[in-house]
N, C-alpha and C. Protein backbone atom coordinates (compact mmCIF):
# COMPACT_ATOMS: atom_id res chain seq x y z
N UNK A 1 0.85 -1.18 0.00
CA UNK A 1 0.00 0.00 0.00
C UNK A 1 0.89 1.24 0.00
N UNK A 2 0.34 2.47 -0.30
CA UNK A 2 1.17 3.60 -0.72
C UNK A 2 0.94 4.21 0.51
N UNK A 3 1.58 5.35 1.44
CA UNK A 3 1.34 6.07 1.91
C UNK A 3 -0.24 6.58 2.43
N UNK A 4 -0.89 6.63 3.03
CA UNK A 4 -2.03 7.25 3.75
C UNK A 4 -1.89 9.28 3.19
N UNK A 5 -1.92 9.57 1.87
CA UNK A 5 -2.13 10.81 1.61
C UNK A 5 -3.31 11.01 0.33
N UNK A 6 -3.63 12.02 0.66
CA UNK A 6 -4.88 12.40 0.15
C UNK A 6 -4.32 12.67 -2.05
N UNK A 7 -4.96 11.53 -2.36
CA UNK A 7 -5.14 11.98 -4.14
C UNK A 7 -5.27 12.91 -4.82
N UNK A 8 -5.71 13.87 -4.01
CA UNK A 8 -6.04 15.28 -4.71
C UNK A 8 -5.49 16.16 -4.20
N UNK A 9 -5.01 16.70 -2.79
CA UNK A 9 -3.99 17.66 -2.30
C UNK A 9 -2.91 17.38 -1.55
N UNK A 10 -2.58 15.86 -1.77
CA UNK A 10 -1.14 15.29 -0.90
C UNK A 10 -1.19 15.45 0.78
N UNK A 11 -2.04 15.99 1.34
CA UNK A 11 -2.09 15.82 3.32
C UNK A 11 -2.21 14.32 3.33
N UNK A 12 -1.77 14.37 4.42
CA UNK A 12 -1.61 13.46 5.21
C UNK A 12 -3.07 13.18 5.99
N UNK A 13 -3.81 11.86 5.63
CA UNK A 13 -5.31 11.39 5.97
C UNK A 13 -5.83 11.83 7.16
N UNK A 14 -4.81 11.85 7.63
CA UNK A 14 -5.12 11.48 9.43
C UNK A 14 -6.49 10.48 9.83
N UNK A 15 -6.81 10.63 11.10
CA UNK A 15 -7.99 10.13 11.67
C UNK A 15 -9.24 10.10 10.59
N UNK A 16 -9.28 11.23 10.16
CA UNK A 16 -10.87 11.47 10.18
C UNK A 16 -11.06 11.32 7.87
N UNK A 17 -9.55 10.94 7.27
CA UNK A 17 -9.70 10.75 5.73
C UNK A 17 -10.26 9.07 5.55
N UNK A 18 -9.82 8.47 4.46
CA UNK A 18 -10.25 7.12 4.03
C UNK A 18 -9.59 7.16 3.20
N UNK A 19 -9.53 5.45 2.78
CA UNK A 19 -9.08 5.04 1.94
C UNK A 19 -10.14 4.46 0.95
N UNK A 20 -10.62 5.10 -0.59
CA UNK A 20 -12.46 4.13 -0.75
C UNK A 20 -11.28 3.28 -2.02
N UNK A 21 -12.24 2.95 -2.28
CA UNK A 21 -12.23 1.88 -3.36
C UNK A 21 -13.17 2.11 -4.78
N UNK A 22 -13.14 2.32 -6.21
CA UNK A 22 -13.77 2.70 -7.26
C UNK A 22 -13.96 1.92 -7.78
N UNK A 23 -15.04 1.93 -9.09
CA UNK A 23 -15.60 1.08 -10.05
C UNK A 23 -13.90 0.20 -10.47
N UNK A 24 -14.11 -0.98 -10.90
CA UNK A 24 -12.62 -1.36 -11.53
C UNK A 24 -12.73 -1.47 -12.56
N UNK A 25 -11.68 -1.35 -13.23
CA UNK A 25 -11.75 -1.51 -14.83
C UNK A 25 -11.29 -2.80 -15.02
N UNK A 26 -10.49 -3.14 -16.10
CA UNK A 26 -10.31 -4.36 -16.71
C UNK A 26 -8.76 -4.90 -15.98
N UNK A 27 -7.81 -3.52 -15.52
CA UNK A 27 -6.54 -3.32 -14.85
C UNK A 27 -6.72 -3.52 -13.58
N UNK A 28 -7.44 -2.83 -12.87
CA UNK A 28 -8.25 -3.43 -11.79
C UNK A 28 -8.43 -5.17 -11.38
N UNK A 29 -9.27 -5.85 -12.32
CA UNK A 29 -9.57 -7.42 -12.35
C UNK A 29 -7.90 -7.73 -12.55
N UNK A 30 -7.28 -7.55 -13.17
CA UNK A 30 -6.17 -8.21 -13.19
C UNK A 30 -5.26 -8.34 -12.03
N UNK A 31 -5.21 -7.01 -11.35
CA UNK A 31 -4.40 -6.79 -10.53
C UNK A 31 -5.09 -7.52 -9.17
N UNK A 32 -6.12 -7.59 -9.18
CA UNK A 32 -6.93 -8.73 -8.22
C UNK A 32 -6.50 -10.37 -8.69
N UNK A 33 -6.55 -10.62 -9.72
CA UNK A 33 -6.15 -12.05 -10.04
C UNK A 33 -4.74 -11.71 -9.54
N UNK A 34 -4.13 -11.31 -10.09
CA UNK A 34 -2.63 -11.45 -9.29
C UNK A 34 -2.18 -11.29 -7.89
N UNK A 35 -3.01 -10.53 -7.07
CA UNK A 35 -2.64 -10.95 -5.86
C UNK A 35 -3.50 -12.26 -5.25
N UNK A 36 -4.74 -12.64 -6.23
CA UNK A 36 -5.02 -13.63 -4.94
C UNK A 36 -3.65 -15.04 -5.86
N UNK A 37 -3.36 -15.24 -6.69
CA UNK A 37 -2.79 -15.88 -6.98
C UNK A 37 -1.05 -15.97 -6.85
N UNK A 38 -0.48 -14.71 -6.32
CA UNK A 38 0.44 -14.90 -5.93
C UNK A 38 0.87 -14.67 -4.36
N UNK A 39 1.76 -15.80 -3.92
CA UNK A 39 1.76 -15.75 -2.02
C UNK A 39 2.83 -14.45 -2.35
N UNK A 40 2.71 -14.05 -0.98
CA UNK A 40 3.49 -12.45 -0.97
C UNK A 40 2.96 -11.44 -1.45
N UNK A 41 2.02 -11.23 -2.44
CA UNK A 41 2.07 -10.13 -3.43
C UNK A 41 1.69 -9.03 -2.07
N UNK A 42 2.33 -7.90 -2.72
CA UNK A 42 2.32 -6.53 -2.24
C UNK A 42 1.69 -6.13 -3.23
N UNK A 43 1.07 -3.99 -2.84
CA UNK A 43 0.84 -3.37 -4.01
C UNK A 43 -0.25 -2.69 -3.65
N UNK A 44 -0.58 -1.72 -4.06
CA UNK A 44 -1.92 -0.63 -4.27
C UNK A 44 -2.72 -1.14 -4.63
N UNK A 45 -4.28 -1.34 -4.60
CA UNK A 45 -4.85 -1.90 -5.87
C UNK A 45 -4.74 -0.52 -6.41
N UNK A 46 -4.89 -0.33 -8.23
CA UNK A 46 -5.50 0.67 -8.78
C UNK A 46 -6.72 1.22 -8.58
N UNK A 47 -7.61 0.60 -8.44
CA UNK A 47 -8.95 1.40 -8.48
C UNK A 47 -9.11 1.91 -6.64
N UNK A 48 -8.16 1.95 -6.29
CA UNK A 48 -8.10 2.84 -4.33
C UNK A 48 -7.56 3.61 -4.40
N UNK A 49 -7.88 4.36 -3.97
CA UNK A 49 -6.77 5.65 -3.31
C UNK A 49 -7.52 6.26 -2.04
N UNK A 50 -6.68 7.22 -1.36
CA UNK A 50 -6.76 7.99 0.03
C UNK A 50 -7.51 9.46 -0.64
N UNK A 51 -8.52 9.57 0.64
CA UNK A 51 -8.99 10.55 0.42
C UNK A 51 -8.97 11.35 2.11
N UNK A 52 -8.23 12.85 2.38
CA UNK A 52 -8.58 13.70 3.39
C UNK A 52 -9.83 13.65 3.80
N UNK A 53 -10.31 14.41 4.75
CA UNK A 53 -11.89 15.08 5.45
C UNK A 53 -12.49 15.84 4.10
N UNK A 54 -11.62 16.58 3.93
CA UNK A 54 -11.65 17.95 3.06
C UNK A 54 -12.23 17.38 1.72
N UNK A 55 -11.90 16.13 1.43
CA UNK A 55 -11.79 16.39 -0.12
C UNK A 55 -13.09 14.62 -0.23
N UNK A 56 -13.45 13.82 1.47
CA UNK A 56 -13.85 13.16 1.03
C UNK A 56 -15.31 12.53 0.65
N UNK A 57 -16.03 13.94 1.15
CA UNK A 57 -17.27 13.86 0.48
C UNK A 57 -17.69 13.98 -0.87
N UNK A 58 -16.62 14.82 -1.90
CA UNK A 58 -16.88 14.91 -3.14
C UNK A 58 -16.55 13.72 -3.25
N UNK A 59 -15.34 13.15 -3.32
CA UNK A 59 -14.84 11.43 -3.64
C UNK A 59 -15.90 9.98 -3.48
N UNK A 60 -17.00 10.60 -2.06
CA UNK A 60 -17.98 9.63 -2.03
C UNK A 60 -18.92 9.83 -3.26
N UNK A 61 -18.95 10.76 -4.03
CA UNK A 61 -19.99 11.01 -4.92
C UNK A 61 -20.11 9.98 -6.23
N UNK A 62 -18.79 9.42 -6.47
CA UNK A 62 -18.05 9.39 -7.47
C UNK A 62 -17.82 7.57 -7.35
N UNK A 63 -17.81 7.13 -6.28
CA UNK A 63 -17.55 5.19 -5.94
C UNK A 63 -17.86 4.94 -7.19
N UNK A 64 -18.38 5.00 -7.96
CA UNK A 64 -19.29 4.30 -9.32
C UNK A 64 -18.40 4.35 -10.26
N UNK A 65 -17.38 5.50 -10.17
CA UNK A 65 -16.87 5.55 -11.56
C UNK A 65 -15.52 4.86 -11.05
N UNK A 66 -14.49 4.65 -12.09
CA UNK A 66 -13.34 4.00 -12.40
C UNK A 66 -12.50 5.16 -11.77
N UNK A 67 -11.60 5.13 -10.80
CA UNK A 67 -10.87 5.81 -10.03
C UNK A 67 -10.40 7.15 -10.73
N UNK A 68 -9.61 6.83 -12.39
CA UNK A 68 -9.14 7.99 -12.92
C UNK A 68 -9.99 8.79 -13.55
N UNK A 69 -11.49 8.71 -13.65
CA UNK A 69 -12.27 9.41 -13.83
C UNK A 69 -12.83 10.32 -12.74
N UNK A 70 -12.94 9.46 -11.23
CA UNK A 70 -13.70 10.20 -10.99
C UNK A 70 -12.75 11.61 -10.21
N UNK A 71 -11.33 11.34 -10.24
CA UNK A 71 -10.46 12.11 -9.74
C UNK A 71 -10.59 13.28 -10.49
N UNK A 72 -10.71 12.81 -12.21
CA UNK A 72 -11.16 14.03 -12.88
C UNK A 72 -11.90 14.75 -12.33
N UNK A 73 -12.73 14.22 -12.55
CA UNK A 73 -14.60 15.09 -11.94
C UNK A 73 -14.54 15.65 -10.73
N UNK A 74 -13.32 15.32 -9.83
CA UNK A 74 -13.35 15.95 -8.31
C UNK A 74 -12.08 17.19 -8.70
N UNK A 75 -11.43 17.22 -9.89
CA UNK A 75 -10.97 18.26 -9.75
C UNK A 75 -11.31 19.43 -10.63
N UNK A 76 -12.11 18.87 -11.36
CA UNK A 76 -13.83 19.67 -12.35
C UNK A 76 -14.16 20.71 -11.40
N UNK A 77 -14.80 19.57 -10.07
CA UNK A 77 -15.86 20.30 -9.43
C UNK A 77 -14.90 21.59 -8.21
N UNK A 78 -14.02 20.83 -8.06
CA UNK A 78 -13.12 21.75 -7.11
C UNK A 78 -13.03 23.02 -8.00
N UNK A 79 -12.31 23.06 -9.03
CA UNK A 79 -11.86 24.03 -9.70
C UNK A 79 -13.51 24.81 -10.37
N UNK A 80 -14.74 24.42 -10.33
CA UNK A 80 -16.15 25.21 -10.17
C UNK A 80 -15.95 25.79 -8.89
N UNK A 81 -15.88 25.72 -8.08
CA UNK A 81 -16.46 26.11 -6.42
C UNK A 81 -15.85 27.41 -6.42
């Protein structure tokens, strides 16, 4: 796993961020077959990342889509506000 920092402004999660999990794509399924099939495997999945307080209610909006989309759309909507 990578570091506990937020995808969209690099802080540090603390207590009160998450880590979610997104729609997976096809890179996603793979990278799941490979860890349940290899002993040891380490690694991020792709479709997770860390989200702050700050940033993780827009990120809940978004679970549905495929991780690098919806990061788009959270920095869409940031850069509206």
């Amino acid at each position: 796993m990578k570091p506990p920092r937020c995808c969209i402004c690099d802080e540090w999660i603390g207590e009160t961020g998450q880590l979610l999990e997104f729609a997976k794509t096809e890179k996603g399924l793979q990278w799941d077959k490979r860890r349940d099939q290899e002993i040891g495997f380490v690694g991020h999945p792709p479709y997770a990342d860390y989200f702050c307080e700050k940033h993780l209610t827009l990120a809940l909006r978004y679970v549905g889509l495929p991780l690098g989309k919806a990061i788009e759309k959270i920095h869409n909507d940031l850069r509206l506000q």
